[in-house]
C-alpha atoms as a PDB file:
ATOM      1  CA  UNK A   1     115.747  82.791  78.838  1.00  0.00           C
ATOM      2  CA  UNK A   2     116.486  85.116  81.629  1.00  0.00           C
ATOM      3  CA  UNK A   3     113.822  84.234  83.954  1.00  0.00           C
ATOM      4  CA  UNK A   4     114.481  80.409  82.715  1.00  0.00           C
ATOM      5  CA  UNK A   5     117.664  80.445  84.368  1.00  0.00           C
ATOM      6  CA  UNK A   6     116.682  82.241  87.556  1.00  0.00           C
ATOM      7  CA  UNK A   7     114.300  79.675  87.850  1.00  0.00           C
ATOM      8  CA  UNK A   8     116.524  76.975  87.654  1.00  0.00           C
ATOM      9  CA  UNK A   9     119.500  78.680  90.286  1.00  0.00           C
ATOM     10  CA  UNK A  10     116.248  78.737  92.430  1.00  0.00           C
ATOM     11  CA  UNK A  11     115.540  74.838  91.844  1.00  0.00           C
ATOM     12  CA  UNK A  12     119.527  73.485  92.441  1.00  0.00           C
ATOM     13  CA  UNK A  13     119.516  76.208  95.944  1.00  0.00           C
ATOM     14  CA  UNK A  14     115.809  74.406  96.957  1.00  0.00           C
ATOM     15  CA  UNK A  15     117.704  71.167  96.296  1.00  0.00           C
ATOM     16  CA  UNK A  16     120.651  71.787  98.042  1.00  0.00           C
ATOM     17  CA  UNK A  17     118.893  73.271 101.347  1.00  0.00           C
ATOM     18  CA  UNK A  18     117.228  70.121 101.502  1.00  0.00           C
ATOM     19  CA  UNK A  19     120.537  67.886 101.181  1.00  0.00           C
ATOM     20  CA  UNK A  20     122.279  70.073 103.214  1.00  0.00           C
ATOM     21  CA  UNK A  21     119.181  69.525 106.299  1.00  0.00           C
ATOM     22  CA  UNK A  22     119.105  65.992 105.232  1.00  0.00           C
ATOM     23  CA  UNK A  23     123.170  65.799 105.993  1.00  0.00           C
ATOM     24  CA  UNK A  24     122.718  67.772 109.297  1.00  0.00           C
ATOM     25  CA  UNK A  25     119.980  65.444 110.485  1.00  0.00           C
ATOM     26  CA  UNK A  26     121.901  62.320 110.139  1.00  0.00           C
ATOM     27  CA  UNK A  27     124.690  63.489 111.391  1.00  0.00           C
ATOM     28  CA  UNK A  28     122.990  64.524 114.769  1.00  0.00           C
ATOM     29  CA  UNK A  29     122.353  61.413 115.376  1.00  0.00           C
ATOM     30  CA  UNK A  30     118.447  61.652 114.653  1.00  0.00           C
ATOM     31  CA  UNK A  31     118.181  58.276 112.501  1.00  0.00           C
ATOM     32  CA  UNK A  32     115.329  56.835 115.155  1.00  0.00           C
ATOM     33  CA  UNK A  33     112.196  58.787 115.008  1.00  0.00           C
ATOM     34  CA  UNK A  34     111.205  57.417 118.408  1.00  0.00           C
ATOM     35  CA  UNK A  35     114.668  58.959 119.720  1.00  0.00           C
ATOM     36  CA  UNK A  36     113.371  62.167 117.795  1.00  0.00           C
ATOM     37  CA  UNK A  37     110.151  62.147 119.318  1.00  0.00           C
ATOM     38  CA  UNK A  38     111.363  61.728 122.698  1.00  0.00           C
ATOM     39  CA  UNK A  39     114.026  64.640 122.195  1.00  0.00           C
ATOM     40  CA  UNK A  40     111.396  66.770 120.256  1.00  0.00           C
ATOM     41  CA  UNK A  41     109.434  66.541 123.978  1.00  0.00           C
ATOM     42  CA  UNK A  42     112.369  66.786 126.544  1.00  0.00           C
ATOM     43  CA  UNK A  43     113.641  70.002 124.631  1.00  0.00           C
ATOM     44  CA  UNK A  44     110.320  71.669 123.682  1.00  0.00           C
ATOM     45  CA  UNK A  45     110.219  75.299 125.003  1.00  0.00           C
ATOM     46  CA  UNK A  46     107.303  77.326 126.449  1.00  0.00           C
ATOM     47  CA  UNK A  47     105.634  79.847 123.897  1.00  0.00           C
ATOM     48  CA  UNK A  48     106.873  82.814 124.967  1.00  0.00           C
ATOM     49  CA  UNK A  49     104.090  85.403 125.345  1.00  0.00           C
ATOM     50  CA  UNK A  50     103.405  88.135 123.195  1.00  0.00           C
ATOM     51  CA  UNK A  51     104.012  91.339 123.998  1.00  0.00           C
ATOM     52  CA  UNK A  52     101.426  94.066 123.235  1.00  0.00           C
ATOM     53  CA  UNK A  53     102.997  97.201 120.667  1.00  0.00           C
ATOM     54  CA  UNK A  54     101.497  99.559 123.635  1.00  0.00           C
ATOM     55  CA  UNK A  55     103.466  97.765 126.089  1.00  0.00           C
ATOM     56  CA  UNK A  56     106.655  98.092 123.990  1.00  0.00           C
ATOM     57  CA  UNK A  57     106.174 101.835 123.706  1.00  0.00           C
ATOM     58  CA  UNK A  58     105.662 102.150 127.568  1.00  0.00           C
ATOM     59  CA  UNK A  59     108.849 100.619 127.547  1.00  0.00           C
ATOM     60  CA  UNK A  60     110.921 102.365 125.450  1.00  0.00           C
ATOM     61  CA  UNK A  61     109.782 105.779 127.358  1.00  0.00           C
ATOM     62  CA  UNK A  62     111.012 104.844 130.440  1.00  0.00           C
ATOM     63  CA  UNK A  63     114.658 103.046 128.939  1.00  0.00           C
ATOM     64  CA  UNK A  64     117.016 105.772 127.769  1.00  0.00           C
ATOM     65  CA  UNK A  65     119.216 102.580 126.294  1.00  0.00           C
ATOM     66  CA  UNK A  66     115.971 101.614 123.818  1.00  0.00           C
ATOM     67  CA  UNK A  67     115.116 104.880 122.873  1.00  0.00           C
ATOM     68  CA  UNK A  68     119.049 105.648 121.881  1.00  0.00           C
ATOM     69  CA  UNK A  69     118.647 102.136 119.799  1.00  0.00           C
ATOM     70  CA  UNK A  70     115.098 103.607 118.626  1.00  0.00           C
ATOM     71  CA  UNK A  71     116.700 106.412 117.448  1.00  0.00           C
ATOM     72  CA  UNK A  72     119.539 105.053 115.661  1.00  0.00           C
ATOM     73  CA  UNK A  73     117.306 102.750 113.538  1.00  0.00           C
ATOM     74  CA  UNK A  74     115.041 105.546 112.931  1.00  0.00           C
ATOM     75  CA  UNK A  75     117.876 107.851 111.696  1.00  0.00           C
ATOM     76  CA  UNK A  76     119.560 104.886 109.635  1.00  0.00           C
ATOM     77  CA  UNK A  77     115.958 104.728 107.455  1.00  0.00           C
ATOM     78  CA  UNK A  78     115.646 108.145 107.233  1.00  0.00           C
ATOM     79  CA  UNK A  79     119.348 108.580 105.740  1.00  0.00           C
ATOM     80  CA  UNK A  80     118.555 105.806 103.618  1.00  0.00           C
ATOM     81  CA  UNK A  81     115.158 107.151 102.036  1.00  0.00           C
ATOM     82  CA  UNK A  82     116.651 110.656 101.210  1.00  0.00           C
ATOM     83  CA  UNK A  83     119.605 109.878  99.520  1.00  0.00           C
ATOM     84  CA  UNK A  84     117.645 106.782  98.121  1.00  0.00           C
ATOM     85  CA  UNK A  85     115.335 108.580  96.287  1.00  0.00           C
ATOM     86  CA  UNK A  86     117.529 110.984  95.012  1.00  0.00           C
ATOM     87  CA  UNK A  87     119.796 108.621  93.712  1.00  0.00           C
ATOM     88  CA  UNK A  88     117.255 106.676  91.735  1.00  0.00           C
ATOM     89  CA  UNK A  89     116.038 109.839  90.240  1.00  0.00           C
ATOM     90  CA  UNK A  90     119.053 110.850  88.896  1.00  0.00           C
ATOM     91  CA  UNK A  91     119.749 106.950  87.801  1.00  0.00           C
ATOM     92  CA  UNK A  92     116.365 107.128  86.073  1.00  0.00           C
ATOM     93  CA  UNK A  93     117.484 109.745  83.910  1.00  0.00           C
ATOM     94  CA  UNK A  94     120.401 107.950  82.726  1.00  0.00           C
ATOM     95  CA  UNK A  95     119.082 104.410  81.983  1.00  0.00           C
ATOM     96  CA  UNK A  96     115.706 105.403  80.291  1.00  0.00           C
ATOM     97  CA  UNK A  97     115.064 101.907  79.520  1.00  0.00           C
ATOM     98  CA  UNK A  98     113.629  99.261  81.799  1.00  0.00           C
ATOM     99  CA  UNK A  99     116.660  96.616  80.539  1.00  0.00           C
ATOM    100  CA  UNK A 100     119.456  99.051  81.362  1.00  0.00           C
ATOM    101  CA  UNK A 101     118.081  99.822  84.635  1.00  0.00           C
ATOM    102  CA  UNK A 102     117.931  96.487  86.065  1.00  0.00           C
ATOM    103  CA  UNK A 103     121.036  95.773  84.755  1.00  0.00           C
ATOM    104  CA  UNK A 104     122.656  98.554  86.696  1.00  0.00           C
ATOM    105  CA  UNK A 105     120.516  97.927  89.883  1.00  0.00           C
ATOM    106  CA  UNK A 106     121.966  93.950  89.198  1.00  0.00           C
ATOM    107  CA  UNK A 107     125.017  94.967  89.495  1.00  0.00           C
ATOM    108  CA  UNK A 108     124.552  97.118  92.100  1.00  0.00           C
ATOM    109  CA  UNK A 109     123.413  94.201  94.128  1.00  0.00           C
ATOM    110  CA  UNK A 110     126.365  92.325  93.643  1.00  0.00           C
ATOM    111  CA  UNK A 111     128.337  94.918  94.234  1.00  0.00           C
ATOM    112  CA  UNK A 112     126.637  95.243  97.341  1.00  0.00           C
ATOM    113  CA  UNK A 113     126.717  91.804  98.017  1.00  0.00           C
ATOM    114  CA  UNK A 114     130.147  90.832  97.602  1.00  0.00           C
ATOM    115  CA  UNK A 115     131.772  93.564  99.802  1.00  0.00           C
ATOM    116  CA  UNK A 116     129.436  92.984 102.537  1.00  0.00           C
ATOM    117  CA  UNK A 117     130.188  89.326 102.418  1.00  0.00           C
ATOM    118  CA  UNK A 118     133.987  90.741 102.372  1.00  0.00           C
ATOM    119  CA  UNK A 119     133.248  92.619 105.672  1.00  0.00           C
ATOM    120  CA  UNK A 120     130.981  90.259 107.642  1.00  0.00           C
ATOM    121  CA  UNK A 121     133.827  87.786 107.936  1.00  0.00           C
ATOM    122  CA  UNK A 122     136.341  90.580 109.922  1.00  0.00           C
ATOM    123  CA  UNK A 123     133.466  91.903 111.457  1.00  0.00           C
ATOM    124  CA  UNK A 124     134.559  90.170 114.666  1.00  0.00           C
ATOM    125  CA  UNK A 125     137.754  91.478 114.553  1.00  0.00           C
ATOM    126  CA  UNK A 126     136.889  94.937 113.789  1.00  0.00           C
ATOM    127  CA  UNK A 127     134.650  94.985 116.885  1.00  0.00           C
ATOM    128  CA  UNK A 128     137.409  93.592 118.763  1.00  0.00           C
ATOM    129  CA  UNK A 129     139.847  95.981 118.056  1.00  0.00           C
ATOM    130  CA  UNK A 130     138.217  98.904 117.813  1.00  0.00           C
ATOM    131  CA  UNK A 131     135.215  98.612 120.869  1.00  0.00           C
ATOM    132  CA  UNK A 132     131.573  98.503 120.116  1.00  0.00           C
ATOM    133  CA  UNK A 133     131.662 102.658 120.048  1.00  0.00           C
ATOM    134  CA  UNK A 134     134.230 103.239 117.871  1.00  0.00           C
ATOM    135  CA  UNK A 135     132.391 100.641 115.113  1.00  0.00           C
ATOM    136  CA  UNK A 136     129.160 101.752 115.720  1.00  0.00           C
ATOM    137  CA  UNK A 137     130.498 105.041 114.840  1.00  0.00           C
ATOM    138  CA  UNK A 138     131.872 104.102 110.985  1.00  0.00           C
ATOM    139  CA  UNK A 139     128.481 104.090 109.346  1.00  0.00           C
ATOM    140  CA  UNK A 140     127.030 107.776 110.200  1.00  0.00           C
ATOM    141  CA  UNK A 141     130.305 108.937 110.250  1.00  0.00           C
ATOM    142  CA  UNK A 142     130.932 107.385 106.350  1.00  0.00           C
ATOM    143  CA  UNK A 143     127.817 107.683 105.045  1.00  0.00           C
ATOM    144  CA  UNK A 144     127.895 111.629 106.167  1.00  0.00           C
ATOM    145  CA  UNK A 145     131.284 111.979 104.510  1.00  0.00           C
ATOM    146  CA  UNK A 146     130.193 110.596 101.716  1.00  0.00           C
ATOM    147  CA  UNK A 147     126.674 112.316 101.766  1.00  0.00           C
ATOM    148  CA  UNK A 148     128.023 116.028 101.347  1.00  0.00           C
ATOM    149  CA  UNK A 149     129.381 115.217  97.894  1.00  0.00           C
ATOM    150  CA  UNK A 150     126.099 113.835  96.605  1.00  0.00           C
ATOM    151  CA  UNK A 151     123.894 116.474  97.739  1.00  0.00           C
ATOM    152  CA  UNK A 152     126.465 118.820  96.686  1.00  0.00           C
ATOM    153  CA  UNK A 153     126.805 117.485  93.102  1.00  0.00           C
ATOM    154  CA  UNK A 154     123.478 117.499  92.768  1.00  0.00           C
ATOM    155  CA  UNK A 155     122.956 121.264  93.634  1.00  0.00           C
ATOM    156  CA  UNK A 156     125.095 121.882  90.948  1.00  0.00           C
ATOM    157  CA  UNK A 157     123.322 120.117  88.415  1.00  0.00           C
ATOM    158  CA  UNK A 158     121.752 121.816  85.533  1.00  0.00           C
ATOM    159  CA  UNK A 159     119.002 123.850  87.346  1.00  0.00           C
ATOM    160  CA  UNK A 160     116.486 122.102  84.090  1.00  0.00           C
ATOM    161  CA  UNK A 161     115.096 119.440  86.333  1.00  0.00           C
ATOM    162  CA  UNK A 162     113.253 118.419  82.917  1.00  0.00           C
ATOM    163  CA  UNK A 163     116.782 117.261  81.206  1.00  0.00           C
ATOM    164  CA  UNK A 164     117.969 113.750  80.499  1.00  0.00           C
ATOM    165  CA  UNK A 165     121.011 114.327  79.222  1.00  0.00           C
ATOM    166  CA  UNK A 166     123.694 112.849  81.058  1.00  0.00           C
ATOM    167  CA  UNK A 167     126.350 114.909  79.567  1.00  0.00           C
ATOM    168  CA  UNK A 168     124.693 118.292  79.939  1.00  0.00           C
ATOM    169  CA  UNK A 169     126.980 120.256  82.476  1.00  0.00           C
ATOM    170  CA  UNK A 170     125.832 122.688  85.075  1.00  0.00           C
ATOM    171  CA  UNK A 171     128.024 124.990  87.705  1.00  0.00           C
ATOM    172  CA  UNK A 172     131.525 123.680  88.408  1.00  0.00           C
ATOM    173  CA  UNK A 173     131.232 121.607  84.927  1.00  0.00           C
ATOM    174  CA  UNK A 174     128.920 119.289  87.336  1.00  0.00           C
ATOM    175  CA  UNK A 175     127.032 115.990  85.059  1.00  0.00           C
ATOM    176  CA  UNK A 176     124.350 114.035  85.649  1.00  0.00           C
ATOM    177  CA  UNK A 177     126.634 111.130  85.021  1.00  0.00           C
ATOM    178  CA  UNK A 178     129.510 112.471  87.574  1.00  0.00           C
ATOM    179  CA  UNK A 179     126.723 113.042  90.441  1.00  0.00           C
ATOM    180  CA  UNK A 180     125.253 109.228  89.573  1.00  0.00           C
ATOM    181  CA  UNK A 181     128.623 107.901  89.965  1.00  0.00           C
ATOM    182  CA  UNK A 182     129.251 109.739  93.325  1.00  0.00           C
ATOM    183  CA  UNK A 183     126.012 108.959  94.457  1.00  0.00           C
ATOM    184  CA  UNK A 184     126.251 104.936  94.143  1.00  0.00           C
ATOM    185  CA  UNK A 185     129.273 104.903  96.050  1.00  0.00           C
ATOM    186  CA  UNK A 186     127.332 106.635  98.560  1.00  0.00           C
ATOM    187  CA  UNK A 187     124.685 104.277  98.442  1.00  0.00           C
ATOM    188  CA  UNK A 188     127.125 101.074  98.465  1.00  0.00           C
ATOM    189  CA  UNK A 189     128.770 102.248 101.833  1.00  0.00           C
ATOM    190  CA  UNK A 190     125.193 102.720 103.186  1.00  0.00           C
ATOM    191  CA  UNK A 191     124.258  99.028 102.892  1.00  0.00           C
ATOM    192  CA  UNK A 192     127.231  97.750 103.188  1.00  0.00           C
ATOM    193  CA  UNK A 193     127.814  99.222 106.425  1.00  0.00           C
ATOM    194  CA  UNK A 194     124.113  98.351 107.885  1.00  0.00           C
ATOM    195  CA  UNK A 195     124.565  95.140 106.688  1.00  0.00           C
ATOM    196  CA  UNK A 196     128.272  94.011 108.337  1.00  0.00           C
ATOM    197  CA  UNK A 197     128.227  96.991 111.253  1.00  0.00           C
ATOM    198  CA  UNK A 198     125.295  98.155 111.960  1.00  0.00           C
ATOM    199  CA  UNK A 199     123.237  95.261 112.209  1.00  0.00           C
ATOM    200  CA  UNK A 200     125.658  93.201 114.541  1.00  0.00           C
ATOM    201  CA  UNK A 201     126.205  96.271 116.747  1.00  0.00           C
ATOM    202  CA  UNK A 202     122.453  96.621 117.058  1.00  0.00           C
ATOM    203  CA  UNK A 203     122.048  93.589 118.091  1.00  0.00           C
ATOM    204  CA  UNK A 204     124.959  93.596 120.369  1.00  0.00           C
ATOM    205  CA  UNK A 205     123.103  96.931 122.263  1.00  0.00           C
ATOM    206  CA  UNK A 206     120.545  94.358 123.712  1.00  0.00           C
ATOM    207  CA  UNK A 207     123.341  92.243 126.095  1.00  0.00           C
ATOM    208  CA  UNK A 208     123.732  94.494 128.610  1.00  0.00           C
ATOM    209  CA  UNK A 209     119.946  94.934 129.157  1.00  0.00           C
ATOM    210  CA  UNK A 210     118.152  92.555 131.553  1.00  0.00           C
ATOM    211  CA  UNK A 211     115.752  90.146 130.213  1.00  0.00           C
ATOM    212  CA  UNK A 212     112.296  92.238 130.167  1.00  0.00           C
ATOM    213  CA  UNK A 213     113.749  95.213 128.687  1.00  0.00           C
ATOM    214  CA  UNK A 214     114.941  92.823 125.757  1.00  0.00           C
ATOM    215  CA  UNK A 215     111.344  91.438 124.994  1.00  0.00           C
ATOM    216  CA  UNK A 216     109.524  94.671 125.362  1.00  0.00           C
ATOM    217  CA  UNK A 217     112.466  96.978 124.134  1.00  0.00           C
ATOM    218  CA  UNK A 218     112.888  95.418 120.491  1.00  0.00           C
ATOM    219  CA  UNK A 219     109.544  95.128 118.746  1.00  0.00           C
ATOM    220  CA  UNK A 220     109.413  98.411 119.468  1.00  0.00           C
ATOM    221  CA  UNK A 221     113.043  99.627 118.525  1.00  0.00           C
ATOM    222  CA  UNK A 222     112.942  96.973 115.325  1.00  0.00           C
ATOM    223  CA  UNK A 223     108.808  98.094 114.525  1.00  0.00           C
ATOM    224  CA  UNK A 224     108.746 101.524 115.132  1.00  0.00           C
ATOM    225  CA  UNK A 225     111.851 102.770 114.466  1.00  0.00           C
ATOM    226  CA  UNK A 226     112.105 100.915 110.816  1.00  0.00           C
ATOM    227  CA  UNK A 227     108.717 101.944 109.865  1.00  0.00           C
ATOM    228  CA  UNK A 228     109.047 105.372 111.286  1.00  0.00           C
ATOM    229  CA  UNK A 229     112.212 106.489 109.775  1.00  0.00           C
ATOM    230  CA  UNK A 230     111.086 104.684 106.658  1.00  0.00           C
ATOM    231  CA  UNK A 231     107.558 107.128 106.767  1.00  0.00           C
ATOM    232  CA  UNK A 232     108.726 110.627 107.842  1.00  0.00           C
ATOM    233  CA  UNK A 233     111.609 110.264 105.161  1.00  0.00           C
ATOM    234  CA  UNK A 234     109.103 109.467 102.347  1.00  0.00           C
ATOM    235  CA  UNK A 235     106.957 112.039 103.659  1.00  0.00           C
ATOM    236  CA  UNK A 236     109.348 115.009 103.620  1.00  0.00           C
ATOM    237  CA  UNK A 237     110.535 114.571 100.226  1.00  0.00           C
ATOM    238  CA  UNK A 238     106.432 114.591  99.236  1.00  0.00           C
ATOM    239  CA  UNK A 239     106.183 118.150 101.642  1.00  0.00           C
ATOM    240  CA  UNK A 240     109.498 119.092 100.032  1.00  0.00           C
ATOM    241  CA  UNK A 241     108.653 118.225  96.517  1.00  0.00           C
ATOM    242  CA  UNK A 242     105.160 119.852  96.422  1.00  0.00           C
ATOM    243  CA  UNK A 243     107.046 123.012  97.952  1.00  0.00           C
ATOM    244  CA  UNK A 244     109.331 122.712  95.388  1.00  0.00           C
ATOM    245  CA  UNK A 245     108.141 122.496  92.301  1.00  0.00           C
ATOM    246  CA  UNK A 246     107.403 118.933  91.085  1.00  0.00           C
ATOM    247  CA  UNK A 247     111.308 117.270  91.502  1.00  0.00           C
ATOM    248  CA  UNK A 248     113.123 116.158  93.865  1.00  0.00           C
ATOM    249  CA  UNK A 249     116.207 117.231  92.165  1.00  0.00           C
ATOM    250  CA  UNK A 250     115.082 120.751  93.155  1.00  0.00           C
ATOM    251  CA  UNK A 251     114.906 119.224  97.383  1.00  0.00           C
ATOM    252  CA  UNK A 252     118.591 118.698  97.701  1.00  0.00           C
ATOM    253  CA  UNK A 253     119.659 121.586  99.825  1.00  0.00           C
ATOM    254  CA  UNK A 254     116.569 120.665 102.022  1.00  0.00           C
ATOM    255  CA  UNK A 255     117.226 117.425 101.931  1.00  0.00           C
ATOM    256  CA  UNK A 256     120.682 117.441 102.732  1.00  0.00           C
ATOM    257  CA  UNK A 257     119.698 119.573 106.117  1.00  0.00           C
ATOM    258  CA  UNK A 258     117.340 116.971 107.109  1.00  0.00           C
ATOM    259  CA  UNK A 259     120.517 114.112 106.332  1.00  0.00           C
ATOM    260  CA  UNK A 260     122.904 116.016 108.355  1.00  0.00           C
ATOM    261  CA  UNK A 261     120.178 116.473 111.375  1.00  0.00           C
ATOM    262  CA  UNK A 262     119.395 112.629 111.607  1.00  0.00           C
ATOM    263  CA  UNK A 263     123.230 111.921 111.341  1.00  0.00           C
ATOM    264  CA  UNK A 264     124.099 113.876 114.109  1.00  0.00           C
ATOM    265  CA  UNK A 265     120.967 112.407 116.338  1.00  0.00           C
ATOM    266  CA  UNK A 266     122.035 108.717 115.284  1.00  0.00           C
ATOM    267  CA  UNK A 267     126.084 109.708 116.767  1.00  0.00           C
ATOM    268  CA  UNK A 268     124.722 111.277 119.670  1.00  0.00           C
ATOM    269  CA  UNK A 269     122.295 107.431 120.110  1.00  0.00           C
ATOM    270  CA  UNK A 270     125.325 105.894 119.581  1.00  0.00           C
ATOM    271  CA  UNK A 271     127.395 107.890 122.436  1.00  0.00           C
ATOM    272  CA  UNK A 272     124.343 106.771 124.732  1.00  0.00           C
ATOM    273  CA  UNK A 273     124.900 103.479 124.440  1.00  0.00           C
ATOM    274  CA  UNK A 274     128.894 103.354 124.273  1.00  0.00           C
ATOM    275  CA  UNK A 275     128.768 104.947 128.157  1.00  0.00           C
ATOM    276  CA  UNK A 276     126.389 101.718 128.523  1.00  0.00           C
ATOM    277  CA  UNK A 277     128.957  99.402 127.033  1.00  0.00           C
ATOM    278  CA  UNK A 278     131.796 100.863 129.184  1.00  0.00           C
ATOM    279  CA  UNK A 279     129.867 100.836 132.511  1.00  0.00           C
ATOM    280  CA  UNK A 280     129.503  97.123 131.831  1.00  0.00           C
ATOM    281  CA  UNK A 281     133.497  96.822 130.804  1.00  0.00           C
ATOM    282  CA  UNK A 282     134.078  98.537 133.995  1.00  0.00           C
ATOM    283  CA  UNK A 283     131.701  96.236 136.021  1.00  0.00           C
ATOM    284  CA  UNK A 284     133.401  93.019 133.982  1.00  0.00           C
ATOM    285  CA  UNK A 285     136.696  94.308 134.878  1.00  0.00           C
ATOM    286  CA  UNK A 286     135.726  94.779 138.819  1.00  0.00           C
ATOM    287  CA  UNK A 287     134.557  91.482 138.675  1.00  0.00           C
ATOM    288  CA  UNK A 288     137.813  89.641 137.565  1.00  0.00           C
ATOM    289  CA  UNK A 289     139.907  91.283 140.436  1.00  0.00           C
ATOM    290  CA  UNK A 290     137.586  90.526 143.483  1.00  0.00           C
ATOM    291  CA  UNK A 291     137.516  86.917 142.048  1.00  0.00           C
ATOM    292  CA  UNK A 292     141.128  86.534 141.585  1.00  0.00           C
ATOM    293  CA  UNK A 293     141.739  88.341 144.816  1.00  0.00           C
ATOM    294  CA  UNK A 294     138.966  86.443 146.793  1.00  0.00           C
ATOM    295  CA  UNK A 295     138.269  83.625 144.938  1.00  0.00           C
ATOM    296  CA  UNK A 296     134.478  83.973 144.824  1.00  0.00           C
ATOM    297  CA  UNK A 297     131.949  84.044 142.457  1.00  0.00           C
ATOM    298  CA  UNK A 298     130.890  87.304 141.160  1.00  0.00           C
ATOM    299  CA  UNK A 299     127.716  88.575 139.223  1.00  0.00           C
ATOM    300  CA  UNK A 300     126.676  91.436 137.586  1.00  0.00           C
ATOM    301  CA  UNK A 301     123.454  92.561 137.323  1.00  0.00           C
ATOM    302  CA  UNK A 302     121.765  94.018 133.798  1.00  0.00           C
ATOM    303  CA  UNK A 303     119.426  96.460 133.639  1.00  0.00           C
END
C-alpha cells in the first residue's frame, strides 16, 4: 500500500512538471514552431569545452581562492561522515527493526526538509545582513558546538559496545536514547545548514574569480573535494575501528579529534576567502566614488 502511494505522488508530480512546462511554453510566446526553430538557432550557444581533471588540479595549486573552497568542501564531507556514522550506529541499536528505522530516517527527512525550506527563503537576507564571512561562518561554527555534546555523550555510554538497550545508563547516567536524541539534532543542523548556507555561499566564492579560474577551479573543488572528504572520512573510521576493537562506538574520542581538526581547517578556508570578498567590497566601493566624482566608467578586474 505504501509503495502504491509513493507511486502515485510520483505520477500527479510527473503530471504536473509537464503542465507546468506546457504553461511556461505558451506563455513565452512559443505557439509557432517555425518561430521556435528560428529562436532555437539565433540563441544556440557554443559547447563549451571540457576541461581535463589534470588541468583542474594544476589549477587549484596555483589559486589559493580554489584550494580554500577545496578545502571547505573537503572538511564539510569529512564532518559529515564521522558524526554520520556514528549516529546511525547508535540509531541502529534503538530501532532494531527495518520498519522503525525508516520511519525515523522519514521523519528525519522531513524534518530536514521543512526547516531548510524555512531557511532558504531568508537566505538572502541573512547574507545581506550579516556579509558572506560572517554566514559562511554559522555552519562549522554550529555544527562544532553541537558536535562536542555528541561525541561526548557517546564516550559516556556504557563501555558494552555489544548492548542494545536503550535505557542502559553509563557514566554521568548517560543513555543510548539521550546520546541518539543529541546526536540528530546534530545531524539536522548539519544539512540544514549545507543545504540553505553553505551551498549558496559556495557558490557565491566563484564571482570574484575571473572566468578561467571558474571553469578549471570547480570540477575540481566540486570532484575532488566531495569525493575526497567523503573517502578519507570512511577510511579513518575503518583504521580507527580495526584499531579499536570492532565498533565504532569505541572511535569517539578519535573521532571527535579528527572533527575538531577539519572544523578548524574549514574556518581558517573560510577566512581565506572573506579577505577575497572584502578586497572586492573595497574595489566596488573605490569604484562608486571615482564615478560619482568623475563621471566615468569604471571596471574592476577578477582574478
Amino acid at each position: 500500500q505504501t509503495l502504491r502511494t509513493l507511486a502515485l505522488i510520483k505520477v500527479g508530480i510527473c503530471v504536473g512538471i509537464l503542465g507546468i512546462y506546457r504553461l511556461v511554453y505558451r506563455t513565452g510566446g512559443n505557439t509557432d514552431d517555425e518561430t521556435a526553430d528560428n529562436q532555437t538557432v539565433a540563441f544556440k550557444k557554443p559547447k563549451k569545452k571540457k576541461v581535463p581533471l589534470s588541468q583542474s588540479i594544476a589549477e587549484l595549486s596555483k589559486s589559493k581562492e580554489l584550494r580554500s573552497m577545496a578545502i571547505m568542501v573537503l572538511c564539510y564531507n569529512v564532518c559529515i561522515e564521522l558524526t554520520e556514522v556514528l549516529w546511525k550506529g547508535l540509531l541502529r541499536k534503538t530501532y532494531t527493526s527495518k520498519s522503525s528505522y525508516m520511519g525515523f530516517m522519514a521523519g528525519f527527512s522531513q524534518t530536514v526538509g521543512v526547516i531548510a525550506f524555512v531557511m532558504q527563503l531568508g537566505v538572502t537576507q541573512i547574507i545581506e545582513k550579516l556579509g558572506w564571512k560572517r554566514t559562511a561562518l554559522i555552519p562549522p561554527i554550529a555544527m562544532g558546538l553541537l558536535a562536542l555534546p555528541f561525541f561526548g555523550a557517546v564516550m559516556l555510554l556504557p563501555k558494552d559496545g555489544t548492548t542494545t538497550t536503550t535505557t542502559a545508563t553509563g557514566r554521568w547516567g548517560m543513555t543510548i536514547a539521550t546520546a541518539l536524541t543529541i546526536g540528530t539534532a546534530q545531524n539536522v543542523i548539519s544539512k540544514v545548514s549545507k543545504y540553505s548556507l553553505f551551498d549558496p555561499c559556495k557558490e557565491m566564492a566563484y564571482i570574484p574569480l575571473g572566468p578561467e579560474a571558474k571553469v578549471k577551479g570547480k570540477a575540481a573543488v566540486d570532484v575532488l573535494g566531495a569525493r575526497l572528504g567523503r573517502s578519507l572520512g570512511s577510511a579513518s573510521q575503518q583504521a580507527m575501528v580495526l584499531v579499536a576493537g570492532g565498533t565504532i562506538l569505541r572511535c569517539a574520542p578519535a573521532l571527535g579529534v579528527l572533527y575538531l581538526a577539519s572544523i578548524v581547517f574549514w574556518i581558517d578556508s573560510v577566512g581565506v576567502l572573506g579577505k577575497l570578498f572584502t578586497a572586492e567590497d573595497k574595489k566596488r566601493e573605490v569604484c562608486d566614488w571615482v564615478q560619482d566624482k568623475s563621471e566615468t566608467v569604471c571596471v574592476t578586474e577578477s582574478k
